[in-house]
C-alpha atoms as a PDB file:
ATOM      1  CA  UNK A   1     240.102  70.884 188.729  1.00  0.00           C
ATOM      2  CA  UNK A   2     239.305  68.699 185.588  1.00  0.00           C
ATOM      3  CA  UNK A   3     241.196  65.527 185.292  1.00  0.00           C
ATOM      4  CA  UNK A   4     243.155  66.511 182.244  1.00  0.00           C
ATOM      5  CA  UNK A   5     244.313  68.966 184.459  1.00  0.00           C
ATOM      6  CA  UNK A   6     244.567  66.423 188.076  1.00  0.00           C
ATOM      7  CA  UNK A   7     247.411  64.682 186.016  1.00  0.00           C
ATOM      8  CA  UNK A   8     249.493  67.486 184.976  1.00  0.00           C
ATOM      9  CA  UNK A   9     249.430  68.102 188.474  1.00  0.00           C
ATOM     10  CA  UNK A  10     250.188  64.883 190.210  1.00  0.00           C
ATOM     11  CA  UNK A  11     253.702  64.777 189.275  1.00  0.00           C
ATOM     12  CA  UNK A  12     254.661  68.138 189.704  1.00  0.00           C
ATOM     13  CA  UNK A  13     253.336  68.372 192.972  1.00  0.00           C
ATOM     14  CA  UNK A  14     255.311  65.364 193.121  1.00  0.00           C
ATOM     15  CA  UNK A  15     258.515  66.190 192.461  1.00  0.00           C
ATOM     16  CA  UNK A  16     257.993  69.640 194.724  1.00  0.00           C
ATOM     17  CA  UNK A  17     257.645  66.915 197.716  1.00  0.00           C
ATOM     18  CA  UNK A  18     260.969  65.342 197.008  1.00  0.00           C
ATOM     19  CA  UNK A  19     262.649  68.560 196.077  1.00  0.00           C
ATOM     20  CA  UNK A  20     261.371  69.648 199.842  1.00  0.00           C
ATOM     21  CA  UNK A  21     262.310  66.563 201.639  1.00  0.00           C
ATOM     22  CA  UNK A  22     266.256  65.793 199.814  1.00  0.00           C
ATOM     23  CA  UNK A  23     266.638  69.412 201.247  1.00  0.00           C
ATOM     24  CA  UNK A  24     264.833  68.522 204.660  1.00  0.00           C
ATOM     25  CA  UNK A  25     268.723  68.346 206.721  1.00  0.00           C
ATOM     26  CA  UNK A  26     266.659  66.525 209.276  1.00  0.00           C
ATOM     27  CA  UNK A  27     265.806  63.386 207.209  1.00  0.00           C
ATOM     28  CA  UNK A  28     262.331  63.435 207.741  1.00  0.00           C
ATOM     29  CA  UNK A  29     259.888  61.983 205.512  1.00  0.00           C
ATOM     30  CA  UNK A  30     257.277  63.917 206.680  1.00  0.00           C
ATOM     31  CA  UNK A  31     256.199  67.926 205.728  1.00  0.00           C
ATOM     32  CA  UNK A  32     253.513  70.652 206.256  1.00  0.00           C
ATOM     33  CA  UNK A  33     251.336  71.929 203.343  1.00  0.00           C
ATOM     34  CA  UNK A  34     252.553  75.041 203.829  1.00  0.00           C
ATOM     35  CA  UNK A  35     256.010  73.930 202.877  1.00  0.00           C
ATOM     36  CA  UNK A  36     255.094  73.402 199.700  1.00  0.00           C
ATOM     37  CA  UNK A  37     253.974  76.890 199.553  1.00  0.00           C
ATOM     38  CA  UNK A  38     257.707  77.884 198.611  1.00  0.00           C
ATOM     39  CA  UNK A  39     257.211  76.437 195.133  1.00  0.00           C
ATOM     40  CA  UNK A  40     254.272  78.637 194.556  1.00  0.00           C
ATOM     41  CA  UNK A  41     256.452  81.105 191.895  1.00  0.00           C
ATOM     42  CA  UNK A  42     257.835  78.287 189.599  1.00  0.00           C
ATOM     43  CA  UNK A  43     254.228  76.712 189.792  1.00  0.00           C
ATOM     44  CA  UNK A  44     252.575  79.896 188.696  1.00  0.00           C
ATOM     45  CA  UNK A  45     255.619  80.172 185.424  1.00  0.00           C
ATOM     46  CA  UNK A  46     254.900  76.326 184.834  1.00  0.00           C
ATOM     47  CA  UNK A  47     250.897  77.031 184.822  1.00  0.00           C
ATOM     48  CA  UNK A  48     250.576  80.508 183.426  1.00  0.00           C
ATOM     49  CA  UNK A  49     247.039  80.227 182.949  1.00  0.00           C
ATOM     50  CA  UNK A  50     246.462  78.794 186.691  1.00  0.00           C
ATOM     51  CA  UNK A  51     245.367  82.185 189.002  1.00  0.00           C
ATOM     52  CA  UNK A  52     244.548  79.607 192.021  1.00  0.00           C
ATOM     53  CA  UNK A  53     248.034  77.956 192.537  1.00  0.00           C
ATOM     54  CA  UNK A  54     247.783  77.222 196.262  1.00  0.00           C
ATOM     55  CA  UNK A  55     244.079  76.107 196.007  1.00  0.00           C
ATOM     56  CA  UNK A  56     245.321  73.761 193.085  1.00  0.00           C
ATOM     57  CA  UNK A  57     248.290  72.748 195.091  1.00  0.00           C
ATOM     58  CA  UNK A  58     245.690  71.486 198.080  1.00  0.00           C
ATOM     59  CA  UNK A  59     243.281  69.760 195.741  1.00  0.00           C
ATOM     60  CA  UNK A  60     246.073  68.006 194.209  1.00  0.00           C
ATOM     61  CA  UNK A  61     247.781  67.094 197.694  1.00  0.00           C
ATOM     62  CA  UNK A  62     244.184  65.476 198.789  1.00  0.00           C
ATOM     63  CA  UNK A  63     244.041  63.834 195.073  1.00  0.00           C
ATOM     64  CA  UNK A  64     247.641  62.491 195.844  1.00  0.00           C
ATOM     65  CA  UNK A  65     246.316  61.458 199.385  1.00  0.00           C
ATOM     66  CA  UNK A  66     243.055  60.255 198.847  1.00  0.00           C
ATOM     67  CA  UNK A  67     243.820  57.993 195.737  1.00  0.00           C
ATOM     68  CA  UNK A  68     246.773  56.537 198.012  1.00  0.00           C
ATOM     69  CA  UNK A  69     250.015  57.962 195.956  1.00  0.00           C
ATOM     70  CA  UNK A  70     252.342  57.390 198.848  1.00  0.00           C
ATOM     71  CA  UNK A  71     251.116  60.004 200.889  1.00  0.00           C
ATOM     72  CA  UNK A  72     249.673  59.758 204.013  1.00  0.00           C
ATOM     73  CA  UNK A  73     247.580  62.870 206.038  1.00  0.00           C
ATOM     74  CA  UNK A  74     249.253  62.700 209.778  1.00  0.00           C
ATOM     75  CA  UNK A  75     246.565  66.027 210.847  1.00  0.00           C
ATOM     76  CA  UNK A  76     245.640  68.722 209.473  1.00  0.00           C
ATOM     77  CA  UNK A  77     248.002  70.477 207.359  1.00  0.00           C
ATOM     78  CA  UNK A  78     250.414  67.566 208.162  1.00  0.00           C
ATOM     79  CA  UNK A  79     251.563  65.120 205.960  1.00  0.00           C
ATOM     80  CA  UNK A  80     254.096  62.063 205.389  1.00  0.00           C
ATOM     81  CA  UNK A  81     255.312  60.258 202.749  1.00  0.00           C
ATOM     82  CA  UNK A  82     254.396  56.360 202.580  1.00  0.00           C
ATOM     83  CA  UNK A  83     257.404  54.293 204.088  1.00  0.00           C
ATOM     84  CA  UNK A  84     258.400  51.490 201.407  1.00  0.00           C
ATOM     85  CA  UNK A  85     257.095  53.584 198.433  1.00  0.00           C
ATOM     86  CA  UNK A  86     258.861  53.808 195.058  1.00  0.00           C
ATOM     87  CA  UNK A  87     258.994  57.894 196.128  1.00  0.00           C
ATOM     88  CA  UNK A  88     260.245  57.447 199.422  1.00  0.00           C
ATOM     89  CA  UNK A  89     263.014  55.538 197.249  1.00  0.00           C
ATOM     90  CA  UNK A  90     263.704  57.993 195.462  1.00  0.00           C
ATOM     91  CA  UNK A  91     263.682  60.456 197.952  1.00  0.00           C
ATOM     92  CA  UNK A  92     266.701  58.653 199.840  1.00  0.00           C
ATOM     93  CA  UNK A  93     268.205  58.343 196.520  1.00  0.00           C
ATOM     94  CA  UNK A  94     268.550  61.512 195.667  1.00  0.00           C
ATOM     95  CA  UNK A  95     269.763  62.551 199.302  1.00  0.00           C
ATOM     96  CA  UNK A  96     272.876  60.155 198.706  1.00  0.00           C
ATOM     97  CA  UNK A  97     273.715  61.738 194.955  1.00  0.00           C
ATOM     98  CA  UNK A  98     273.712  65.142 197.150  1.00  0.00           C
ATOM     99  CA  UNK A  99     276.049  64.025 199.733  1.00  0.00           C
ATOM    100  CA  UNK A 100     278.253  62.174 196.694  1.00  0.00           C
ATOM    101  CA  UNK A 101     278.555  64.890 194.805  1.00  0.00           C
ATOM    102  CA  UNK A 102     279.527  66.773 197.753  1.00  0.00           C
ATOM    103  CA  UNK A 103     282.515  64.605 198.897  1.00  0.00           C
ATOM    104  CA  UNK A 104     283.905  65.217 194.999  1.00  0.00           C
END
């Protein structure tokens, strides 16, 4: 993965992990790689060209946790999102539009 292509990735990956956790009815802030599996067809339509989505997917996911973007590897496969960071913010954000929007 060439780094023109690292930072497309970054935030879609991104926004995959916050899709998965607002809908996580647990409340946990932490997921499995394989979760993020799920979002393999729209990845594939967003990245046409892109015949390695998964593989990309896990390269990104270390990128994301080795360059410290609010990620943290718990064990293999195993992963949790940064407590205090600007996407753990908006993670609980997001939960609370659901539930308003659900009272209306």
């Amino acid at each position: 993965m060439n780094n023109q292509d690292r930072f497309s990735w970054r935030p879609v990956v991104g926004d995959c992990i916050v899709e998965l956790l607002v809908n996580n009815l647990s409340g946990s802030i932490e997921f499995e790689r394989n979760e993020l599996y799920r979002f393999e067809p729209r990845l594939q339509e967003m990245f046409p060209n892109n015949s390695t989505v998964r593989a990309t997917v896990n390269a990104t996911l270390n990128d994301l946790v080795n360059n410290h973007y609010q990620i943290e590897r718990l064990e293999h496969g195993r992963y949790r999102l940064v407590e205090g960071e600007r996407l753990f913010l908006r993670v609980r954000l997001e939960k609370c539009e659901r539930k308003l929007q659900a009272i209306a």
